[in-house]
PDB file of N, CA and C in Angstrom:
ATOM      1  N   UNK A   1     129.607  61.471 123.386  1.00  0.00           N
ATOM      2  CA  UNK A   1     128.594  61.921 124.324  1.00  0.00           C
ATOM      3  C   UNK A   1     129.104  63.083 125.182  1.00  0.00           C
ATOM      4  N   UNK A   2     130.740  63.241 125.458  1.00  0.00           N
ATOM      5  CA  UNK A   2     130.693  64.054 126.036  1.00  0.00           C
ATOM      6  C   UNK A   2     130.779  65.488 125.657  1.00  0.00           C
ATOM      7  N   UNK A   3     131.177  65.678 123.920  1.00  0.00           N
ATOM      8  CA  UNK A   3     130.911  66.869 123.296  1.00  0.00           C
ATOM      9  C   UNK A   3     129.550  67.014 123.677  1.00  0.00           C
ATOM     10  N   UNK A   4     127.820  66.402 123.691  1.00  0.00           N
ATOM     11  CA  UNK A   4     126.761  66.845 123.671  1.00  0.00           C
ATOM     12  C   UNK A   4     126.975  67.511 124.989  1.00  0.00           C
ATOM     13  N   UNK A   5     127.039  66.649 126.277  1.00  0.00           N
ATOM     14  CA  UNK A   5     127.221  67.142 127.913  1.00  0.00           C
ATOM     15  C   UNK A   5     127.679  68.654 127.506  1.00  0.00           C
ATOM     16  N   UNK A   6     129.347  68.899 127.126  1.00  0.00           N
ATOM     17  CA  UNK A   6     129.893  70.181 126.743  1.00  0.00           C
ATOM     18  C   UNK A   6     128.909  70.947 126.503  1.00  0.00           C
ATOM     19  N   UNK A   7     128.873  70.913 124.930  1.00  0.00           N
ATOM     20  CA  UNK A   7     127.789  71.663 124.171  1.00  0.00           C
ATOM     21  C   UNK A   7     126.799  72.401 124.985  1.00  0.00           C
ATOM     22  N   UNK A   8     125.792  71.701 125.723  1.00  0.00           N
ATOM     23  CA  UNK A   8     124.930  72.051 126.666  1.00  0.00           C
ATOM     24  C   UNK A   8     124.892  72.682 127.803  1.00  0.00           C
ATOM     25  N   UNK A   9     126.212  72.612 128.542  1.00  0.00           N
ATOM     26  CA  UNK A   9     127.029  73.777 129.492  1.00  0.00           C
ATOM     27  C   UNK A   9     127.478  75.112 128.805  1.00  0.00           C
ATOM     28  N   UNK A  10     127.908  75.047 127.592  1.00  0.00           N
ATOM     29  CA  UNK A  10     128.025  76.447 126.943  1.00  0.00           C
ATOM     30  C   UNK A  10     127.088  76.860 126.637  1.00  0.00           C
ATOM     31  N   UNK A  11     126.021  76.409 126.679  1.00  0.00           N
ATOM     32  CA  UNK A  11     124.387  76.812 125.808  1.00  0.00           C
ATOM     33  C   UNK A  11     124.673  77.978 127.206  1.00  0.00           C
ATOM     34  N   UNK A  12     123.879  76.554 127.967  1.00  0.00           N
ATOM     35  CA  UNK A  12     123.562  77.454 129.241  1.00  0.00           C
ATOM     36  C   UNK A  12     124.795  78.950 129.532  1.00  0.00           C
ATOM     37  N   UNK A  13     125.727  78.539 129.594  1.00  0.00           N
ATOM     38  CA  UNK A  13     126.931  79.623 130.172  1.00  0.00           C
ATOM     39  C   UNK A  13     126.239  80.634 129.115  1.00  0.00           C
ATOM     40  N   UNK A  14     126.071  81.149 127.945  1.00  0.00           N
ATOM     41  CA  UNK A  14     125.813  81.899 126.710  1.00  0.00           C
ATOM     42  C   UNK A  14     124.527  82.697 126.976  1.00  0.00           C
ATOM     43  N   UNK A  15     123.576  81.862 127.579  1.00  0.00           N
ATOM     44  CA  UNK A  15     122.341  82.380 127.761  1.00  0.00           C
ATOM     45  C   UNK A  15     122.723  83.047 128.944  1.00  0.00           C
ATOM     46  N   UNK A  16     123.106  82.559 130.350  1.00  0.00           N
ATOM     47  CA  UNK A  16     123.414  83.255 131.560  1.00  0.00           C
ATOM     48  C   UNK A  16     124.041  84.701 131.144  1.00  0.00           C
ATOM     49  N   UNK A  17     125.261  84.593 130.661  1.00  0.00           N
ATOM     50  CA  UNK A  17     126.008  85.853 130.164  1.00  0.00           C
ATOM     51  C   UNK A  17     124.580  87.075 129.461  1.00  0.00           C
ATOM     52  N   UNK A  18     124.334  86.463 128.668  1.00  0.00           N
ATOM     53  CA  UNK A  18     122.948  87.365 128.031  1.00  0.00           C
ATOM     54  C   UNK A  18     121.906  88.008 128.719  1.00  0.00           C
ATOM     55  N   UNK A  19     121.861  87.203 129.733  1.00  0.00           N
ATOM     56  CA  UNK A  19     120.811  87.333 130.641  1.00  0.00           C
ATOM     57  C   UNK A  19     120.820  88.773 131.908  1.00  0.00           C
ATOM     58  N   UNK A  20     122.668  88.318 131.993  1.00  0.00           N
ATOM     59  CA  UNK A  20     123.335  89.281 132.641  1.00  0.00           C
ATOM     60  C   UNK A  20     123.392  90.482 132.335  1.00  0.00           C
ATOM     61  N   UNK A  21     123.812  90.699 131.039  1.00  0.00           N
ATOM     62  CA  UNK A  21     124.104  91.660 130.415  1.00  0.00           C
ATOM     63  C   UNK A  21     122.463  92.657 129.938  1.00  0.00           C
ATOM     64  N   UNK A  22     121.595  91.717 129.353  1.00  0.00           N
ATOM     65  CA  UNK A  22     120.620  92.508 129.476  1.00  0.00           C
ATOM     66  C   UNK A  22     119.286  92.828 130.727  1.00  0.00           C
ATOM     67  N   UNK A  23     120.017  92.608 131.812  1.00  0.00           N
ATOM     68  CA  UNK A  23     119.860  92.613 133.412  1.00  0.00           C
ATOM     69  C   UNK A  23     120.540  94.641 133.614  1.00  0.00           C
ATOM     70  N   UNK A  24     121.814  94.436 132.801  1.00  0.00           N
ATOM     71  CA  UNK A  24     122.625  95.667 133.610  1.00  0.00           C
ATOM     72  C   UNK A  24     122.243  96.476 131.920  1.00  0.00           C
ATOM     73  N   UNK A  25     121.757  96.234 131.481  1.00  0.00           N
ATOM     74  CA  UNK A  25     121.086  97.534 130.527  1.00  0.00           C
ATOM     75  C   UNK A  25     120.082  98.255 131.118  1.00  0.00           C
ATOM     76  N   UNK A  26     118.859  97.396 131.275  1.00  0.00           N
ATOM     77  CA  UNK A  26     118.001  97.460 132.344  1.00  0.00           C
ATOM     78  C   UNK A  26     118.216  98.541 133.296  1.00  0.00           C
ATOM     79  N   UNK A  27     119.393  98.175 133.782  1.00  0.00           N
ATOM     80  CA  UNK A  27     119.919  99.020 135.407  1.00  0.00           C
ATOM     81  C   UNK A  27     119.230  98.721 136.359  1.00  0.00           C
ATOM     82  N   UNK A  28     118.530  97.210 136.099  1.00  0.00           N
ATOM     83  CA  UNK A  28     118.213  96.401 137.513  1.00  0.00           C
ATOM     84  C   UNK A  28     118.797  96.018 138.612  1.00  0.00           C
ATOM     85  N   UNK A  29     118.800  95.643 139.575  1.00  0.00           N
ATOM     86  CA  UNK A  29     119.422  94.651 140.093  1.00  0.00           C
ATOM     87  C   UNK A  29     118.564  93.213 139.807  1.00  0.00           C
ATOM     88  N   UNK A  30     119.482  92.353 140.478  1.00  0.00           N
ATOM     89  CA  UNK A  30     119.246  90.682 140.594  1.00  0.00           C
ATOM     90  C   UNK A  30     117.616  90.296 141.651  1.00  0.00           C
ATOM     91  N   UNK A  31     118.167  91.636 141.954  1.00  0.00           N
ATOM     92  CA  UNK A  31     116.977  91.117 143.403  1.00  0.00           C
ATOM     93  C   UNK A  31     115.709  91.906 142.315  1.00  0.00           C
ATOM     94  N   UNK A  32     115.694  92.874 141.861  1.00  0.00           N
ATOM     95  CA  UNK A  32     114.612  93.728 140.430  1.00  0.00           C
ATOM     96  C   UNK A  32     114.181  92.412 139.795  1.00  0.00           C
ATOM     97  N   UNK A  33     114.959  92.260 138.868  1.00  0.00           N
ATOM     98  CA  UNK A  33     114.453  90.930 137.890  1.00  0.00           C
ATOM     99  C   UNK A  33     114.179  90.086 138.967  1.00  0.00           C
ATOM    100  N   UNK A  34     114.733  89.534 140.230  1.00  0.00           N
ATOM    101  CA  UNK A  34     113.833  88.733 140.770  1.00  0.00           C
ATOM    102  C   UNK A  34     112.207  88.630 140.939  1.00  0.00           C
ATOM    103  N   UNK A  35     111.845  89.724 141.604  1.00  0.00           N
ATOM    104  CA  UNK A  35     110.628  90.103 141.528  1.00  0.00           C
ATOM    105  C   UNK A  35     109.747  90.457 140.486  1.00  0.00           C
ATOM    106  N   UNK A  36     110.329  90.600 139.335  1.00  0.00           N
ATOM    107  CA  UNK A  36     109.589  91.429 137.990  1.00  0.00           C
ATOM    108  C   UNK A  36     109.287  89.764 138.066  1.00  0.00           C
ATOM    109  N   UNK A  37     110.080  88.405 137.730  1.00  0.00           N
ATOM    110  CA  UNK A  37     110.092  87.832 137.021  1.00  0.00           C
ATOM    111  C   UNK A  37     109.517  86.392 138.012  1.00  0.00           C
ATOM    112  N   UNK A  38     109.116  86.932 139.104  1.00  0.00           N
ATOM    113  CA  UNK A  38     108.738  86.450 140.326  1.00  0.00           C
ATOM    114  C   UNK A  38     109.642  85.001 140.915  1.00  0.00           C
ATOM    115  N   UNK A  39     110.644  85.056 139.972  1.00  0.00           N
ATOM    116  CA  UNK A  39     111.707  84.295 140.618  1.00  0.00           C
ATOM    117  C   UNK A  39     112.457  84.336 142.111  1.00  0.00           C
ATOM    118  N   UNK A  40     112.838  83.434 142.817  1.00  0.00           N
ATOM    119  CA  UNK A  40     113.724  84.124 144.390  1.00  0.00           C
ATOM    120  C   UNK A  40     115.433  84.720 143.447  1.00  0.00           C
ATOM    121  N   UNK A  41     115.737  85.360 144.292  1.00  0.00           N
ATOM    122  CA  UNK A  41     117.081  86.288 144.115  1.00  0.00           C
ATOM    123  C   UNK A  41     117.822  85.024 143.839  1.00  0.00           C
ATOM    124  N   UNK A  42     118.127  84.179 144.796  1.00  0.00           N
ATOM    125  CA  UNK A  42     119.101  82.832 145.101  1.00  0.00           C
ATOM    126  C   UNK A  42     118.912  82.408 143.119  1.00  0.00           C
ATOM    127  N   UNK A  43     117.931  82.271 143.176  1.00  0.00           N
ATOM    128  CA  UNK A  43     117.695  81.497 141.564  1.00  0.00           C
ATOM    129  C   UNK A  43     118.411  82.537 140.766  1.00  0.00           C
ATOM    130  N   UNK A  44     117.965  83.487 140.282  1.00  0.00           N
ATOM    131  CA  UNK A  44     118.837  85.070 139.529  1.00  0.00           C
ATOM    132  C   UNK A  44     120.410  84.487 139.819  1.00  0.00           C
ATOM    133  N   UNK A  45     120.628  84.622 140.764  1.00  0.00           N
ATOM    134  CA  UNK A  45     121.889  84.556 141.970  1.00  0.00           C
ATOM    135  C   UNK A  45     122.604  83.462 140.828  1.00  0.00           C
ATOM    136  N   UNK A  46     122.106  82.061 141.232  1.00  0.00           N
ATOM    137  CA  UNK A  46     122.556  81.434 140.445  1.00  0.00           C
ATOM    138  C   UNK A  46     123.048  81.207 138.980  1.00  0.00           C
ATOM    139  N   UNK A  47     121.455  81.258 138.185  1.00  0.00           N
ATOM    140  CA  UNK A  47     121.931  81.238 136.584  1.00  0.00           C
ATOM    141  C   UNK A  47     122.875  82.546 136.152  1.00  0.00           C
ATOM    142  N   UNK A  48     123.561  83.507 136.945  1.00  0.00           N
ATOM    143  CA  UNK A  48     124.128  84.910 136.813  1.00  0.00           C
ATOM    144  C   UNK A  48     125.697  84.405 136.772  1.00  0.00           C
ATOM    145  N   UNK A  49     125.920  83.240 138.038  1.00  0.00           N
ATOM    146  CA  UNK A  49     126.756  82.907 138.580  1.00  0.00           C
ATOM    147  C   UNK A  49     127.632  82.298 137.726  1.00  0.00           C
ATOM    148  N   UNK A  50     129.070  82.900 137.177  1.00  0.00           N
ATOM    149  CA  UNK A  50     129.980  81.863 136.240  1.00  0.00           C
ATOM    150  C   UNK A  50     130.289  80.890 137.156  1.00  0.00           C
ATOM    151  N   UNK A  51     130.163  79.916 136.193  1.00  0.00           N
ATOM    152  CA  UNK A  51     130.764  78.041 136.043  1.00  0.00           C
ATOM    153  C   UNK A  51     130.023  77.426 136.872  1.00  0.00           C
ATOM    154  N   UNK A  52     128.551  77.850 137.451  1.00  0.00           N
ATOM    155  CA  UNK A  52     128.027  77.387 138.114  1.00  0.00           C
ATOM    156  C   UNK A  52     126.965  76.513 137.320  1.00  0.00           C
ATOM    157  N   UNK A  53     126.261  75.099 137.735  1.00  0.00           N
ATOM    158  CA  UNK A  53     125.646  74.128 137.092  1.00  0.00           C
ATOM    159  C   UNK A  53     124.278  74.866 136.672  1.00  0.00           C
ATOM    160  N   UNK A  54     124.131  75.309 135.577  1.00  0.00           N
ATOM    161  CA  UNK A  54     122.326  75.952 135.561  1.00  0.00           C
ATOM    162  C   UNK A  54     121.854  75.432 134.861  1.00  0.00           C
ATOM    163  N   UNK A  55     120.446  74.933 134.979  1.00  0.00           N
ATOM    164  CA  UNK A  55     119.778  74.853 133.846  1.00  0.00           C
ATOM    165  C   UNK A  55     118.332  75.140 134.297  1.00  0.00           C
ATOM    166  N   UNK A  56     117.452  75.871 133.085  1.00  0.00           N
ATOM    167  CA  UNK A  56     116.762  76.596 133.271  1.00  0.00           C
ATOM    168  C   UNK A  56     115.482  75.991 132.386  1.00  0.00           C
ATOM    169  N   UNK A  57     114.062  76.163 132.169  1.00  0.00           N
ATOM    170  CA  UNK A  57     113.215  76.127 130.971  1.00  0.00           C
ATOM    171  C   UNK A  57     113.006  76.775 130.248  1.00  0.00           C
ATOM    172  N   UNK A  58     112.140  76.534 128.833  1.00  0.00           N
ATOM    173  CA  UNK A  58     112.176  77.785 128.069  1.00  0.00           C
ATOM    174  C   UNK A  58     111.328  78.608 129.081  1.00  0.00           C
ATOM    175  N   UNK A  59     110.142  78.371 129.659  1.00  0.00           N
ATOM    176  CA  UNK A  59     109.396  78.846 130.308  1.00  0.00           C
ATOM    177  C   UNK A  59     110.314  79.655 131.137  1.00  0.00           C
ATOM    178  N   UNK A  60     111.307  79.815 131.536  1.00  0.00           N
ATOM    179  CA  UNK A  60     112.024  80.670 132.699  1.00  0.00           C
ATOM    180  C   UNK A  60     112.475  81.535 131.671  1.00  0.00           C
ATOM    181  N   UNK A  61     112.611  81.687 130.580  1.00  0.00           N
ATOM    182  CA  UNK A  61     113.762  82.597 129.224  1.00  0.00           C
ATOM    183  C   UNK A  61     112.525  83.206 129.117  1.00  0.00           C
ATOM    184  N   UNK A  62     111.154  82.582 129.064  1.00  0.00           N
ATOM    185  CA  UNK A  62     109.719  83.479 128.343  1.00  0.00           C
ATOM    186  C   UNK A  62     109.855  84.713 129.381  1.00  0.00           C
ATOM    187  N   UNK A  63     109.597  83.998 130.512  1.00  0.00           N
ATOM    188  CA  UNK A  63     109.405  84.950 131.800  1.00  0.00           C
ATOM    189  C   UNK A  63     110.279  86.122 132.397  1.00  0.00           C
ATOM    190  N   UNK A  64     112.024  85.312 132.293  1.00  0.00           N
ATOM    191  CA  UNK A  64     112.812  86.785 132.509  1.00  0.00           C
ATOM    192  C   UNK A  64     112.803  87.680 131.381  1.00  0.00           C
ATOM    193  N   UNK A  65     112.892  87.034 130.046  1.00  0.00           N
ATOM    194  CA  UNK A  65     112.612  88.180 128.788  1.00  0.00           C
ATOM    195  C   UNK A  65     111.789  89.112 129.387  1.00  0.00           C
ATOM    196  N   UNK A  66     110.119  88.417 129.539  1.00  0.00           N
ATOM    197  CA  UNK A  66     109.376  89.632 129.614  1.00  0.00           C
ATOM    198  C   UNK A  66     109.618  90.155 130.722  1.00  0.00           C
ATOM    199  N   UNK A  67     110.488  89.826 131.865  1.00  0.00           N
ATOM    200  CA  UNK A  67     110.869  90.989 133.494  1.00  0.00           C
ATOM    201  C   UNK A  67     112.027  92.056 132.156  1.00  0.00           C
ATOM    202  N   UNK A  68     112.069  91.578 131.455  1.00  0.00           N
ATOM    203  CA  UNK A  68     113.229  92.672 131.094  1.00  0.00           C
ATOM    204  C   UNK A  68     112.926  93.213 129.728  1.00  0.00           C
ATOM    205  N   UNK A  69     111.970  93.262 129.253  1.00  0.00           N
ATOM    206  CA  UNK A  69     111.080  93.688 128.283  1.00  0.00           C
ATOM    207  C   UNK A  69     112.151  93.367 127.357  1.00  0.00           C
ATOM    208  N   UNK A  70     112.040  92.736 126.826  1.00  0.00           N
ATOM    209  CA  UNK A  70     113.318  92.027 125.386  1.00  0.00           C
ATOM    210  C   UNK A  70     112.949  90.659 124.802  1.00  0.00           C
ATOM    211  N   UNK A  71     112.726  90.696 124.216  1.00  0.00           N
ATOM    212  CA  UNK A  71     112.422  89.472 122.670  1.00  0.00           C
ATOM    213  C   UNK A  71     113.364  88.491 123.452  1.00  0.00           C
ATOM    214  N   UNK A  72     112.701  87.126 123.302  1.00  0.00           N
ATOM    215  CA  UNK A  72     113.357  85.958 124.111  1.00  0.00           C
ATOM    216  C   UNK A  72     114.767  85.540 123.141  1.00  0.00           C
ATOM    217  N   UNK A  73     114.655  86.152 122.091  1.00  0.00           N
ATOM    218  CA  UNK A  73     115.418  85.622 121.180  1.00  0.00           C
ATOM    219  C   UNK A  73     117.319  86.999 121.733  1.00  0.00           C
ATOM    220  N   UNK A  74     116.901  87.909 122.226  1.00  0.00           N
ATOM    221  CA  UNK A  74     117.776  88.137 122.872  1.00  0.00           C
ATOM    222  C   UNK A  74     118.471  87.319 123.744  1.00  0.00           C
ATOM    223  N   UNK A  75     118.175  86.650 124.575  1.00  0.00           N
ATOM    224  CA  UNK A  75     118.657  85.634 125.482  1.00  0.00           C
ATOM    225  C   UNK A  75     119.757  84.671 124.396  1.00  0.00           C
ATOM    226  N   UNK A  76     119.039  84.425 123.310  1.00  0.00           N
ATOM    227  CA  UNK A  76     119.683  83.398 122.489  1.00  0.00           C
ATOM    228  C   UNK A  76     120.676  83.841 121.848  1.00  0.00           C
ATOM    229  N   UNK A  77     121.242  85.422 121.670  1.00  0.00           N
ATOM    230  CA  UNK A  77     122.334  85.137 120.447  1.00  0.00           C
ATOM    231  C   UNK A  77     123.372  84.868 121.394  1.00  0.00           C
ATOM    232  N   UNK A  78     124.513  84.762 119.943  1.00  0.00           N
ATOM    233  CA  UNK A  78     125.731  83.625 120.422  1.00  0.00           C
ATOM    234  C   UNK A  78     125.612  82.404 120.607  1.00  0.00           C
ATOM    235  N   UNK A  79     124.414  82.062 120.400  1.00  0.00           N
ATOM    236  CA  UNK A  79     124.518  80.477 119.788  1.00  0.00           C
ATOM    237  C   UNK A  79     124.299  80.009 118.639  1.00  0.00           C
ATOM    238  N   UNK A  80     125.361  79.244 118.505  1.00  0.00           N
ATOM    239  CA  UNK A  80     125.214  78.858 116.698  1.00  0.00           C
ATOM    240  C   UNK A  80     124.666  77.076 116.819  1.00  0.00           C
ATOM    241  N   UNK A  81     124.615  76.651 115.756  1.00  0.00           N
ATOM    242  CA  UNK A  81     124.338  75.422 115.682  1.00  0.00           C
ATOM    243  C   UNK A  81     125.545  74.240 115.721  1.00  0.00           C
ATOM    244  N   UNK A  82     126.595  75.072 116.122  1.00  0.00           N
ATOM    245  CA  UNK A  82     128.245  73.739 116.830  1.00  0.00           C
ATOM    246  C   UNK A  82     128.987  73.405 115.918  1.00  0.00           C
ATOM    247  N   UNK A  83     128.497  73.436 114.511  1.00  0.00           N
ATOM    248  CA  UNK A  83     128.579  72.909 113.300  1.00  0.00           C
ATOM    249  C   UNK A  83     129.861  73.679 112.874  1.00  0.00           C
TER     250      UNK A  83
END
């Protein structure tokens, strides 16, 4: 059980990193995608934040994708199936 727990902290860490990264393509700031994505900054703030506890919905991946005009499936690479 505690590989799944794991597993599921790297999801998240993988997506955050992604999120980041296609944040500073953008040439947004945190507080930008906040508002595009009508999220508060503190929230951005957070899932941005390494080793910090995040977890998010798909509904939040639909929504910052489209603040950052990018296919949700951007958010997703670098995850494989663990296997």
């Amino acid at each position: 059980m505690g590989n799944i727990h794991r597993r599921n902290e790297d999801v998240y860490e993988i997506i955050a990193a992604n999120i980041k990264e296609a944040r500073k393509e953008a040439k947004i700031t945190q507080a930008e995608l906040a508002e595009r994505s009508n999220y508060s900054h503190e929230f951005i703030r957070r899932i941005e934040a390494p080793n910090g506890k995040k977890y998010f919905s798909v509904n939040t991946l639909v929504k910052l994708a489209d603040a950052l005009e990018i296919r949700v499936e951007e958010l997703l690479k670098g995850i494989s199936d663990g296997e």
